[in-house]
PDB file of N, CA and C in Angstrom:
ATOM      1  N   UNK A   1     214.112 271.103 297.147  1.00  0.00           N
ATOM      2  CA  UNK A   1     214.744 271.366 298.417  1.00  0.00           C
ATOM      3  C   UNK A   1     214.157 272.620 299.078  1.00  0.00           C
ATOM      4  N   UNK A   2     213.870 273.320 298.378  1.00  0.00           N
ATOM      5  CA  UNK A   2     213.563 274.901 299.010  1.00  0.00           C
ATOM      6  C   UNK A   2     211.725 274.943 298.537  1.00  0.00           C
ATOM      7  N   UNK A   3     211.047 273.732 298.839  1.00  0.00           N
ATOM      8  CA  UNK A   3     209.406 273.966 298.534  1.00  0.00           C
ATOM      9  C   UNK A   3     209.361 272.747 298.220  1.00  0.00           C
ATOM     10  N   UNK A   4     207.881 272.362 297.313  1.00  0.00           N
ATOM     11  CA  UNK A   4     207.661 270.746 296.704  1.00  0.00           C
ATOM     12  C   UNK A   4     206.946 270.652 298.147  1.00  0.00           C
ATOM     13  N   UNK A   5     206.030 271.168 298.706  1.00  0.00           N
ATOM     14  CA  UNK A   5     205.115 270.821 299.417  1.00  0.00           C
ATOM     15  C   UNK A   5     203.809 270.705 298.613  1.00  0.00           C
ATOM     16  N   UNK A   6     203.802 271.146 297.698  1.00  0.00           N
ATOM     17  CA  UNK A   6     202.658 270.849 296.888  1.00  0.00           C
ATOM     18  C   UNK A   6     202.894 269.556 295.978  1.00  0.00           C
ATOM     19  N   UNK A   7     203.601 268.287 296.158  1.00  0.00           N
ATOM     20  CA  UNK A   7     203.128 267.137 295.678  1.00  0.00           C
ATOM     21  C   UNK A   7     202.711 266.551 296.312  1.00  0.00           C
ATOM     22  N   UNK A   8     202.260 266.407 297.404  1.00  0.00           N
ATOM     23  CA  UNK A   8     201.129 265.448 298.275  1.00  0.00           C
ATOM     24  C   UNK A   8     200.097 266.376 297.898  1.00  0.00           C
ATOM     25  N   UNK A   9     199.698 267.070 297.115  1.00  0.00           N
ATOM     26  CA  UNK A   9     198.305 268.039 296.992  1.00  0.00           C
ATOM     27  C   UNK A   9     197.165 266.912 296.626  1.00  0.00           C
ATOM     28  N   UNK A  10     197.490 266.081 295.808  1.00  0.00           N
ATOM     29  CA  UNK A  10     196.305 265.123 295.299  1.00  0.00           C
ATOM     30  C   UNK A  10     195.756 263.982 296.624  1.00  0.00           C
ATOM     31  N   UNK A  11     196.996 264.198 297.578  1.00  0.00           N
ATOM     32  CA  UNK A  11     196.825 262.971 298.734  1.00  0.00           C
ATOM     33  C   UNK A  11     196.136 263.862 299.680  1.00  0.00           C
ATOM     34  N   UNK A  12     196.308 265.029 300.071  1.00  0.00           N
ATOM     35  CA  UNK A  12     194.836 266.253 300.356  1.00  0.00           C
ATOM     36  C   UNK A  12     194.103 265.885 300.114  1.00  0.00           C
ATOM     37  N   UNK A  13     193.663 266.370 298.636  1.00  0.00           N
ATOM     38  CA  UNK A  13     192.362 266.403 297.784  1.00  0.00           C
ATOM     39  C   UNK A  13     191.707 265.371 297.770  1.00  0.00           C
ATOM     40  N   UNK A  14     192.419 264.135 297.915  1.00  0.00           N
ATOM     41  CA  UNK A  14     191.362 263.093 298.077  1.00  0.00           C
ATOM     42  C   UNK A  14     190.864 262.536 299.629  1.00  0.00           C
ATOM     43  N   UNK A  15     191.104 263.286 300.760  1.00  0.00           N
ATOM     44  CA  UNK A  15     190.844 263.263 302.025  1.00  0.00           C
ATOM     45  C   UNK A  15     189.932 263.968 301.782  1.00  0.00           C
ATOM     46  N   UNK A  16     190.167 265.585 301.114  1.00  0.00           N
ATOM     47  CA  UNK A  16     189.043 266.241 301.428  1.00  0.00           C
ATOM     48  C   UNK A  16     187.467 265.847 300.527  1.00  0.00           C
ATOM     49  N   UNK A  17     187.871 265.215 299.569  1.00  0.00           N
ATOM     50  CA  UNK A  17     186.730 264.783 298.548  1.00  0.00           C
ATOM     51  C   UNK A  17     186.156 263.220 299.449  1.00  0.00           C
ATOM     52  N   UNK A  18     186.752 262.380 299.985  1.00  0.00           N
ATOM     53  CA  UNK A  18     186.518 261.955 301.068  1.00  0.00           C
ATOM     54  C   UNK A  18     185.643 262.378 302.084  1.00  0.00           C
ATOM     55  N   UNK A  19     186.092 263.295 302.367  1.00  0.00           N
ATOM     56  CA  UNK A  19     184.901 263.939 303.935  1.00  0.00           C
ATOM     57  C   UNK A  19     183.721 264.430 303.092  1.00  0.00           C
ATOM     58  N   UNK A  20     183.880 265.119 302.101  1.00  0.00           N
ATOM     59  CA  UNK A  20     182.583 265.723 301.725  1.00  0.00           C
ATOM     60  C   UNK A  20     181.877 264.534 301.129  1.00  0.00           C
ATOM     61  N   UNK A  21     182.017 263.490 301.107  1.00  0.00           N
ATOM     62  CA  UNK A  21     181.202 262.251 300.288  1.00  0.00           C
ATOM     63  C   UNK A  21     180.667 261.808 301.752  1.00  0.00           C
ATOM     64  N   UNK A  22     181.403 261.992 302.827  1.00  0.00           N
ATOM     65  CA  UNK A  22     181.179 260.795 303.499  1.00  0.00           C
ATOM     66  C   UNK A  22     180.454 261.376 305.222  1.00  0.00           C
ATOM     67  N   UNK A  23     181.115 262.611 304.991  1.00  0.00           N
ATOM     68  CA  UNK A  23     181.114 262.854 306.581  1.00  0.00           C
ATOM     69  C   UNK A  23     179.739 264.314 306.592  1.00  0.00           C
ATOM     70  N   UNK A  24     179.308 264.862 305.253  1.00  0.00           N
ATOM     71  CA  UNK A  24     178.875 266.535 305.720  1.00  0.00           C
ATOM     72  C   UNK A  24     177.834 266.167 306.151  1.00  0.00           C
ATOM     73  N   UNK A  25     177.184 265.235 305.964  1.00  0.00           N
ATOM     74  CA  UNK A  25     175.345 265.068 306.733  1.00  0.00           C
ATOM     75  C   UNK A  25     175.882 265.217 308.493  1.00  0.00           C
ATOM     76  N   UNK A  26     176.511 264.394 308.788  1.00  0.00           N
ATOM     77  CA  UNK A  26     176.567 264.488 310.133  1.00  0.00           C
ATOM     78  C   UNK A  26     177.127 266.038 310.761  1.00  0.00           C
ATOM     79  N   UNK A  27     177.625 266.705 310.233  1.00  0.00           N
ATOM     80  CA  UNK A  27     178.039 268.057 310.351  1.00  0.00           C
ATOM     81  C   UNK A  27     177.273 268.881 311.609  1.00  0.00           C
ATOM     82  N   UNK A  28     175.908 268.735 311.163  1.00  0.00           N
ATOM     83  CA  UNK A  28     174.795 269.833 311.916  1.00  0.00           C
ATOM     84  C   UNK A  28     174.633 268.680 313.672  1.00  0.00           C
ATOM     85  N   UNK A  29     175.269 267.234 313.649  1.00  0.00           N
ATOM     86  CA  UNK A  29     175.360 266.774 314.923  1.00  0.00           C
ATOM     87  C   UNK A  29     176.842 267.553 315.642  1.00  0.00           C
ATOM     88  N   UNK A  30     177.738 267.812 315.100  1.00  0.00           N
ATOM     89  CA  UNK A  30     179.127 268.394 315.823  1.00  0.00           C
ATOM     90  C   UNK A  30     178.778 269.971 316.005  1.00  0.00           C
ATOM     91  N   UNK A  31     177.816 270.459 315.279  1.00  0.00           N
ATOM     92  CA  UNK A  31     177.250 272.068 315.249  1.00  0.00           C
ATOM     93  C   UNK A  31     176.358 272.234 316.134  1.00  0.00           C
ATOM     94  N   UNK A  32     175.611 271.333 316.350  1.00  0.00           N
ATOM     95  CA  UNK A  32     174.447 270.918 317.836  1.00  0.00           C
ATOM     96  C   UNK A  32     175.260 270.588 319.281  1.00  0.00           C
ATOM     97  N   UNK A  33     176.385 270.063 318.992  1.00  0.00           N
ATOM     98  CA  UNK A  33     177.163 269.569 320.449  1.00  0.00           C
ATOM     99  C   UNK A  33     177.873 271.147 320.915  1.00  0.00           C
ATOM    100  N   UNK A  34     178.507 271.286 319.909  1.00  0.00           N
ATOM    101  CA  UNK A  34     179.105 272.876 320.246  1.00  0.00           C
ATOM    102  C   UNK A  34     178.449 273.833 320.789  1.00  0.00           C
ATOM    103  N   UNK A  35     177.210 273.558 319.916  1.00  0.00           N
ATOM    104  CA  UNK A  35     176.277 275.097 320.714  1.00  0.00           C
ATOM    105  C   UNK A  35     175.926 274.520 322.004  1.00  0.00           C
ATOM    106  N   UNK A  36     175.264 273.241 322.051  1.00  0.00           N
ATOM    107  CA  UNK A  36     174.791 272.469 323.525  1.00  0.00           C
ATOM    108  C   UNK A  36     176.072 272.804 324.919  1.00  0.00           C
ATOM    109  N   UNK A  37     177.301 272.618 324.209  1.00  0.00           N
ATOM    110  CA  UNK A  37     178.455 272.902 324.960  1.00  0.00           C
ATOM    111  C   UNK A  37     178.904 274.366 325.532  1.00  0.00           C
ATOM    112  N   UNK A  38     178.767 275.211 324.589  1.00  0.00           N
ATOM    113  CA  UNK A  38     178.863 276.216 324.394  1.00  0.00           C
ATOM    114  C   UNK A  38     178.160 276.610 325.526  1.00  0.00           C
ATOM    115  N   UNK A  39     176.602 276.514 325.821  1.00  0.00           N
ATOM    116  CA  UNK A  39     175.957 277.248 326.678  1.00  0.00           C
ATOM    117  C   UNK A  39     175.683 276.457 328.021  1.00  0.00           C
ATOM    118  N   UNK A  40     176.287 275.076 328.099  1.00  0.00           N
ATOM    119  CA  UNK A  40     176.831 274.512 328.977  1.00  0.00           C
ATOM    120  C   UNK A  40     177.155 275.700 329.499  1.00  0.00           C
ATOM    121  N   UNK A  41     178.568 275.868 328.891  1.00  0.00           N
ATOM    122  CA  UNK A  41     179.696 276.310 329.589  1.00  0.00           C
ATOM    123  C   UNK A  41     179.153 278.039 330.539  1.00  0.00           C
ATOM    124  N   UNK A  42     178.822 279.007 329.572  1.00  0.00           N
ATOM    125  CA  UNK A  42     178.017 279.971 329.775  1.00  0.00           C
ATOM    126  C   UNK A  42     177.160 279.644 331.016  1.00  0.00           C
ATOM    127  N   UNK A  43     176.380 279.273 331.217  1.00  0.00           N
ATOM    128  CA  UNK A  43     175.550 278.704 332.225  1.00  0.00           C
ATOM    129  C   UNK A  43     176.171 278.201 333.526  1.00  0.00           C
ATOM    130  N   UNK A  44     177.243 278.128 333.503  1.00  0.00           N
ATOM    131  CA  UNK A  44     178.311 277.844 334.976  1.00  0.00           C
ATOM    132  C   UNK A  44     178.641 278.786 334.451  1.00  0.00           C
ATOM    133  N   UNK A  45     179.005 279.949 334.151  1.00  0.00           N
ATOM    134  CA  UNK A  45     179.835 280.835 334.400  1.00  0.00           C
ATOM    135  C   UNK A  45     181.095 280.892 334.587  1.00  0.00           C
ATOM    136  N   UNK A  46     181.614 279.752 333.768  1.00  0.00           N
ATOM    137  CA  UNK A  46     183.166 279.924 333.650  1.00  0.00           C
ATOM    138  C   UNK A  46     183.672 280.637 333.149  1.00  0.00           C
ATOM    139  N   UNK A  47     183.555 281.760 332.308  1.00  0.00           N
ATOM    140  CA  UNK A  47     184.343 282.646 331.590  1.00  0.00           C
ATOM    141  C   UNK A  47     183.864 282.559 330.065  1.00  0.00           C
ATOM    142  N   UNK A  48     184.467 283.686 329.214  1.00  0.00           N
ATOM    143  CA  UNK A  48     183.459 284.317 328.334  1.00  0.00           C
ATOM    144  C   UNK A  48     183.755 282.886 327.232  1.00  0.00           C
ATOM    145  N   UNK A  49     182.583 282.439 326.603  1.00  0.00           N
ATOM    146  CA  UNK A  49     182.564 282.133 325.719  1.00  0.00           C
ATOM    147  C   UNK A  49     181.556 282.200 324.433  1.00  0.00           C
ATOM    148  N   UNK A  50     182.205 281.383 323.551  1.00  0.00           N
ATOM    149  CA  UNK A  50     181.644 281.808 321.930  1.00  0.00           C
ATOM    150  C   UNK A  50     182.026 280.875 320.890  1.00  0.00           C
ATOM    151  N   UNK A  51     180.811 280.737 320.805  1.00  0.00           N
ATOM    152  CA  UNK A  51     180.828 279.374 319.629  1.00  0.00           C
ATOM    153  C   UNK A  51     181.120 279.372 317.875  1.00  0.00           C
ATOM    154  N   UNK A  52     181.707 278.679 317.654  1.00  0.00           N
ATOM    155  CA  UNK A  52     181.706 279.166 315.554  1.00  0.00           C
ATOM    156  C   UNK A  52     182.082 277.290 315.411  1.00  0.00           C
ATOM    157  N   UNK A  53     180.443 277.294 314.368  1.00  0.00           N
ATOM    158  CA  UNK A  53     181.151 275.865 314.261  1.00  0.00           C
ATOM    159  C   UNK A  53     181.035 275.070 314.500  1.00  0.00           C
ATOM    160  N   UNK A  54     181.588 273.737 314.571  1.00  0.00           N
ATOM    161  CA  UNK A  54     181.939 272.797 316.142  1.00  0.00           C
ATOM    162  C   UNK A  54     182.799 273.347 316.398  1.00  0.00           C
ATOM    163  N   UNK A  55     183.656 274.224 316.976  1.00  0.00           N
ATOM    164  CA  UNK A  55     184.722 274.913 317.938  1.00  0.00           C
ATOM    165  C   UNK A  55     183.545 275.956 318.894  1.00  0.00           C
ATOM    166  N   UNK A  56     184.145 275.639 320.447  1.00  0.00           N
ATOM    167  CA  UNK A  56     183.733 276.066 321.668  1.00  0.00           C
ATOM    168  C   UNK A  56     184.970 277.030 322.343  1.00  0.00           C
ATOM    169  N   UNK A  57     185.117 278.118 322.199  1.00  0.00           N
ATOM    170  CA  UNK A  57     186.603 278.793 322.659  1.00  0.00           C
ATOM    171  C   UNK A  57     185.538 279.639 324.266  1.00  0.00           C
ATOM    172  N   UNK A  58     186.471 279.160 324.908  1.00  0.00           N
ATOM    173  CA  UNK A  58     186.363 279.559 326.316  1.00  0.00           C
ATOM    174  C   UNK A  58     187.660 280.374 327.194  1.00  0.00           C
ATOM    175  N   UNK A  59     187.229 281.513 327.199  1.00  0.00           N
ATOM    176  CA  UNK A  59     188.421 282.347 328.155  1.00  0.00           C
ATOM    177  C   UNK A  59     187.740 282.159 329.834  1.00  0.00           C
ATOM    178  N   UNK A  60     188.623 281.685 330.445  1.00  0.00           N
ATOM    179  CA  UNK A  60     188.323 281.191 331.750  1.00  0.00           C
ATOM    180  C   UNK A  60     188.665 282.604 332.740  1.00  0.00           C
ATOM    181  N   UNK A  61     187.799 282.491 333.684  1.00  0.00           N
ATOM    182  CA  UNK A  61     188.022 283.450 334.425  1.00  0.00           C
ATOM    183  C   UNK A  61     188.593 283.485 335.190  1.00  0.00           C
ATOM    184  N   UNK A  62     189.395 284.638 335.535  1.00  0.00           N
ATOM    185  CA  UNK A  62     190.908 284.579 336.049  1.00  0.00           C
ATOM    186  C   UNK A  62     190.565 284.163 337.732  1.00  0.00           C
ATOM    187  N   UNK A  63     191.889 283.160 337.543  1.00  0.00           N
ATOM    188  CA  UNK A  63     191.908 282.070 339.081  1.00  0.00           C
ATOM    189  C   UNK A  63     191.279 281.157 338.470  1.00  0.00           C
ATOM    190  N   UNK A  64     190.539 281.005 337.694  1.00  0.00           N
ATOM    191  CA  UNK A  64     190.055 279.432 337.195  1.00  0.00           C
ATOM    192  C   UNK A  64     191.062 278.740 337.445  1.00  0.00           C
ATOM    193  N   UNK A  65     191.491 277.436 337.994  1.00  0.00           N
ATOM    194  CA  UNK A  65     192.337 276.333 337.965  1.00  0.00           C
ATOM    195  C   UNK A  65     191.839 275.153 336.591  1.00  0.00           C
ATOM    196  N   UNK A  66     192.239 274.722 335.498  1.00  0.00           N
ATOM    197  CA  UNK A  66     191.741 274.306 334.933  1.00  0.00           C
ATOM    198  C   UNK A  66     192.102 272.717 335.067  1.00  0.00           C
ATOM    199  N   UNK A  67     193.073 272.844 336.073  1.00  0.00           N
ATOM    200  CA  UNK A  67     194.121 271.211 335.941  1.00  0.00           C
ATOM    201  C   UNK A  67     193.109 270.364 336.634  1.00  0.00           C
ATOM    202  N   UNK A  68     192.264 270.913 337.631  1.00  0.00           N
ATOM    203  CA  UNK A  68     190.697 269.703 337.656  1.00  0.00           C
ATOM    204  C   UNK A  68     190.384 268.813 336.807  1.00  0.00           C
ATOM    205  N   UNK A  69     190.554 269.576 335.844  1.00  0.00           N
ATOM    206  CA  UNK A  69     190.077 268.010 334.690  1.00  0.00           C
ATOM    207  C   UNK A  69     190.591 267.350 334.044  1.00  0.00           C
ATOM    208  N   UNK A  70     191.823 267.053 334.756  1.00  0.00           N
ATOM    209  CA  UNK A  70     192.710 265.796 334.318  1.00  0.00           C
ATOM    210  C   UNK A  70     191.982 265.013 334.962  1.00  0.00           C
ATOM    211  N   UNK A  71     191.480 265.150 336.214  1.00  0.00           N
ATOM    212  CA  UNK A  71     191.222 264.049 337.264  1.00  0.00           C
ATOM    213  C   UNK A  71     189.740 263.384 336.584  1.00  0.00           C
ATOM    214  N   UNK A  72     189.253 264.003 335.170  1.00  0.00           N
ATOM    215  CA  UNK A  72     187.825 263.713 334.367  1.00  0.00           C
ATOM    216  C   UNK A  72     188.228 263.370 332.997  1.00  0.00           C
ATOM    217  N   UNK A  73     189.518 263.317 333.055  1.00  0.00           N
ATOM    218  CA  UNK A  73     190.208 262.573 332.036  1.00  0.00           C
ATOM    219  C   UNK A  73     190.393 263.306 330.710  1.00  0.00           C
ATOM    220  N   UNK A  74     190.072 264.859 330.940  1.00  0.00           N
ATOM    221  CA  UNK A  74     190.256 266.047 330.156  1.00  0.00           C
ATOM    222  C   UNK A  74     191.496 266.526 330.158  1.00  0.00           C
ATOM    223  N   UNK A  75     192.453 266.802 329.397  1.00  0.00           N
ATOM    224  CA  UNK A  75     193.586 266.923 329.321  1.00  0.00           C
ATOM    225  C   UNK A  75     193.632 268.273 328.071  1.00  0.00           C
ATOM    226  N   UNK A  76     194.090 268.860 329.150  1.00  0.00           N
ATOM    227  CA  UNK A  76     194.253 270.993 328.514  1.00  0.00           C
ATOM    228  C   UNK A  76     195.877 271.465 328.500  1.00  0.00           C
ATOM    229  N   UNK A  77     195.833 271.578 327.688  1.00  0.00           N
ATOM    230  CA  UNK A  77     196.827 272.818 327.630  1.00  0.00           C
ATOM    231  C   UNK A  77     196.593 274.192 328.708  1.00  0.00           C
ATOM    232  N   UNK A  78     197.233 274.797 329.080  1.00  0.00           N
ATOM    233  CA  UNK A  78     196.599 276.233 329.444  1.00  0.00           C
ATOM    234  C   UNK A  78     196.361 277.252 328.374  1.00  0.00           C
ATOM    235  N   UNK A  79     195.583 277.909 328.636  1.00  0.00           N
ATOM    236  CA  UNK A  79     194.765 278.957 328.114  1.00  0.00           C
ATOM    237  C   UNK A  79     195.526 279.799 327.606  1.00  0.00           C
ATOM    238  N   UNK A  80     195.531 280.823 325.843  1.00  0.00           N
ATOM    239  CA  UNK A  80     196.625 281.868 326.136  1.00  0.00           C
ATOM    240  C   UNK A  80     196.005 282.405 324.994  1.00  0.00           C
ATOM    241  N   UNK A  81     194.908 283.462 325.418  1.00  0.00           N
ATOM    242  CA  UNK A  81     194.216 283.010 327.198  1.00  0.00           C
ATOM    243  C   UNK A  81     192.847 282.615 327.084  1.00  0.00           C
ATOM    244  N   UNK A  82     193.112 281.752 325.438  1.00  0.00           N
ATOM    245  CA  UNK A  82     191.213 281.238 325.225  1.00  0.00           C
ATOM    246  C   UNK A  82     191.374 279.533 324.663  1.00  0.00           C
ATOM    247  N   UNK A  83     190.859 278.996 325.572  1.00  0.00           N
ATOM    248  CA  UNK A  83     190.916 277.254 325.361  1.00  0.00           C
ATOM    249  C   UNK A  83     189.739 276.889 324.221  1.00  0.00           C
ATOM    250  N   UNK A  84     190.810 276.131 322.913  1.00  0.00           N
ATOM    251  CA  UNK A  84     189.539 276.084 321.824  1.00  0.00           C
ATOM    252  C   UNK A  84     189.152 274.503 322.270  1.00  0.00           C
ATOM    253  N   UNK A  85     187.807 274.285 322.031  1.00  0.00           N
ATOM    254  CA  UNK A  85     187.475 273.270 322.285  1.00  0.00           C
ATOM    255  C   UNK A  85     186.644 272.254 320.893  1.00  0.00           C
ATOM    256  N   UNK A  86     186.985 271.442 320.103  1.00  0.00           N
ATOM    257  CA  UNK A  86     186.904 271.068 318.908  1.00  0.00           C
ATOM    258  C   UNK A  86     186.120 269.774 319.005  1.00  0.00           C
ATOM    259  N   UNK A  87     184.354 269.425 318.279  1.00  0.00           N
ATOM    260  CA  UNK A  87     183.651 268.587 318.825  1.00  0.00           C
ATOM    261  C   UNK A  87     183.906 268.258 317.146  1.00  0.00           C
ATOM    262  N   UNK A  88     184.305 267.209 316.891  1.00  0.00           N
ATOM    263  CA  UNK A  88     184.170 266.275 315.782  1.00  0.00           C
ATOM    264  C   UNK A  88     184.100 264.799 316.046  1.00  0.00           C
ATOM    265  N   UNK A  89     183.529 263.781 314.441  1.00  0.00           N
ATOM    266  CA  UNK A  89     183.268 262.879 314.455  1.00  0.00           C
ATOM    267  C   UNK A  89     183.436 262.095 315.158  1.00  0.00           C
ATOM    268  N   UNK A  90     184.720 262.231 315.746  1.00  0.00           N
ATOM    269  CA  UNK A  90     185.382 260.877 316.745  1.00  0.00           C
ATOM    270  C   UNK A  90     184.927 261.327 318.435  1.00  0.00           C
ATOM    271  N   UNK A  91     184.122 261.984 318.772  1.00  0.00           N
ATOM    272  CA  UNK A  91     183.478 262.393 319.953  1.00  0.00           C
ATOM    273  C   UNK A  91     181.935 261.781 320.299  1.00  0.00           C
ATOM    274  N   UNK A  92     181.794 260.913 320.725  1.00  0.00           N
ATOM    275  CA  UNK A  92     181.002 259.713 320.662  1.00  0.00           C
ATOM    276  C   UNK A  92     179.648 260.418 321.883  1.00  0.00           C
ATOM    277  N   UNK A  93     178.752 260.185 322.337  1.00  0.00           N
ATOM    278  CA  UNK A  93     177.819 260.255 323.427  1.00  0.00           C
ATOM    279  C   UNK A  93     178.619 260.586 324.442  1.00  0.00           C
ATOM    280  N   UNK A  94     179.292 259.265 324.918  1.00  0.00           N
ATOM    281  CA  UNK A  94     180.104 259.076 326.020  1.00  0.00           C
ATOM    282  C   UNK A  94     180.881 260.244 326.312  1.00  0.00           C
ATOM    283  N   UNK A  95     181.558 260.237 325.727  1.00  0.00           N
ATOM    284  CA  UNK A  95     183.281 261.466 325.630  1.00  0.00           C
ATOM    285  C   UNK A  95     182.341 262.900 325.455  1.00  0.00           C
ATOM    286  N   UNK A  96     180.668 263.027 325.194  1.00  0.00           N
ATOM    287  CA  UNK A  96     180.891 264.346 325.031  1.00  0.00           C
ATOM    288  C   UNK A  96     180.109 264.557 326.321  1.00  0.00           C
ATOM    289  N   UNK A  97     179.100 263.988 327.171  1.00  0.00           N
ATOM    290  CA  UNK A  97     178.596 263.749 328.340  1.00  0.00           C
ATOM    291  C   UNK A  97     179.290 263.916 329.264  1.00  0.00           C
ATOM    292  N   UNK A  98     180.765 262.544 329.468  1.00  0.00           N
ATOM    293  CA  UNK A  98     181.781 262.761 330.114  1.00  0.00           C
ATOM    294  C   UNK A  98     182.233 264.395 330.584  1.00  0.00           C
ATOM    295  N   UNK A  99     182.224 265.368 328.863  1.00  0.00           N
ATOM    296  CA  UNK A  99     183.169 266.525 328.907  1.00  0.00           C
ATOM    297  C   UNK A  99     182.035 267.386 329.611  1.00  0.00           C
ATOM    298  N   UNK A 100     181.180 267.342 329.472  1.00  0.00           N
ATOM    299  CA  UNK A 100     179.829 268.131 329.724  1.00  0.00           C
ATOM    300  C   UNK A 100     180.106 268.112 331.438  1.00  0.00           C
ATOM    301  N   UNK A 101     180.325 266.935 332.091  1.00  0.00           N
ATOM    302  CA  UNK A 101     179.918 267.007 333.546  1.00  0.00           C
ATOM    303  C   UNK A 101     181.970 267.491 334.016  1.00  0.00           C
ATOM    304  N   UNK A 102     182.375 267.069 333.671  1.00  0.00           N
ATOM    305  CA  UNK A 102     183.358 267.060 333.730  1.00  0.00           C
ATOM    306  C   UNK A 102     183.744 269.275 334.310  1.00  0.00           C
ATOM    307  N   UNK A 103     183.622 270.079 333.639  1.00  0.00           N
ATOM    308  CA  UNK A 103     182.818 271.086 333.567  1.00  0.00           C
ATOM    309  C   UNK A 103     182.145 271.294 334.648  1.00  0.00           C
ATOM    310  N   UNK A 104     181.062 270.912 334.891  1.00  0.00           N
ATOM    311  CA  UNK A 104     180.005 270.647 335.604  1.00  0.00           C
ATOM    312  C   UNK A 104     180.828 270.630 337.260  1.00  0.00           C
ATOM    313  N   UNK A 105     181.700 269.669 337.217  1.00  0.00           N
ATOM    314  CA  UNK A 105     181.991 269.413 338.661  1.00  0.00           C
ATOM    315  C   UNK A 105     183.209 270.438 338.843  1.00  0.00           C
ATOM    316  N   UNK A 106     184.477 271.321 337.813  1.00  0.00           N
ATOM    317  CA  UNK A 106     185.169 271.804 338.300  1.00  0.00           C
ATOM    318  C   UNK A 106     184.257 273.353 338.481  1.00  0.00           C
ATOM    319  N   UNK A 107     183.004 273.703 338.119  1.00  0.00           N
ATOM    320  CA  UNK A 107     182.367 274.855 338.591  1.00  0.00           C
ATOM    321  C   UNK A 107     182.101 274.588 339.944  1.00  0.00           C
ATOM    322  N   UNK A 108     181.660 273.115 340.662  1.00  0.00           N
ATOM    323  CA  UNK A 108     181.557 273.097 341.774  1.00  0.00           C
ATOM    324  C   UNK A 108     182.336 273.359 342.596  1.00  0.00           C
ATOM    325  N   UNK A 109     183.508 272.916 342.076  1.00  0.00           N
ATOM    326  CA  UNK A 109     184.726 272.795 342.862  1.00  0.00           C
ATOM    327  C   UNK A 109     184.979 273.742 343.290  1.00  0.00           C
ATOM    328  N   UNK A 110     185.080 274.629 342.079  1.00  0.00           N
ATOM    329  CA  UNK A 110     185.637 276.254 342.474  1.00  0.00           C
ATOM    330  C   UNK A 110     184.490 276.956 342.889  1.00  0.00           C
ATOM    331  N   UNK A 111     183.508 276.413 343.471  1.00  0.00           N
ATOM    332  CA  UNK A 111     182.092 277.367 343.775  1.00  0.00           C
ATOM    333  C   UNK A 111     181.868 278.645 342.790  1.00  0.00           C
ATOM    334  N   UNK A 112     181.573 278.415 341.369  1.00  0.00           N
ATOM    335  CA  UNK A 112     181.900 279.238 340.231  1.00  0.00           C
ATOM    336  C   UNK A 112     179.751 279.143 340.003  1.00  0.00           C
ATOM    337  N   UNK A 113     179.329 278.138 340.052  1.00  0.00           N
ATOM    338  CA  UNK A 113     177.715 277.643 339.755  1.00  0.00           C
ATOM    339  C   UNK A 113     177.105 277.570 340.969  1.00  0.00           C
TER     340      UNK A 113
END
């Protein structure tokens, strides 16, 4: 009653013995999108960012409107006050292109590029 979170430990352990059998080669493709993203982002000048990873954390610069990219099918939380941005397996060509321009057009918007 008061703990016993550690008996699903083996139903963990075999997710994580799972990914490392199955998923680490592709690793250095989600570590390539991040940095590619990463300096995306840098390069419009949206606000400071910094890569670790596949995670892209972006502090937007103040007045950024970020709700633009619902209308690109990007769906944010607001910032508080650094938006992490997480490129894994299930992020296909499409969805990361998509996120790339997506970006792309709210720098226009806000005449930020």
């Amino acid at each position: 009653m008061l703990g016993g979170g550690m008996r699903q430990s083996g139903v963990l352990a075999a997710a994580g013995l799972y990914a490392l059998e199955h998923n680490v080669a592709r690793l250095a493709e989600d570590h390539s999108r991040a940095e590619a993203l990463g300096a995306h982002l840098r390069d419009l000048g949206l606000g400071e960012v910094s890569v670790a990873t596949n995670m892209v954390f972006l502090t937007p610069r103040a007045g950024l409107d970020l709700s633009a990219l619902a209308a690109h099918g990007l769906r944010t939380s607001a910032p508080d006050p650094t938006m992490r941005l997480v490129i894994h397996r299930d992020i296909d060509d499409l969805a990361f292109n998509a996120t790339m321009e997506a970006f792309s057009t709210l720098a226009n918007l806000r005449g930020v590029a």
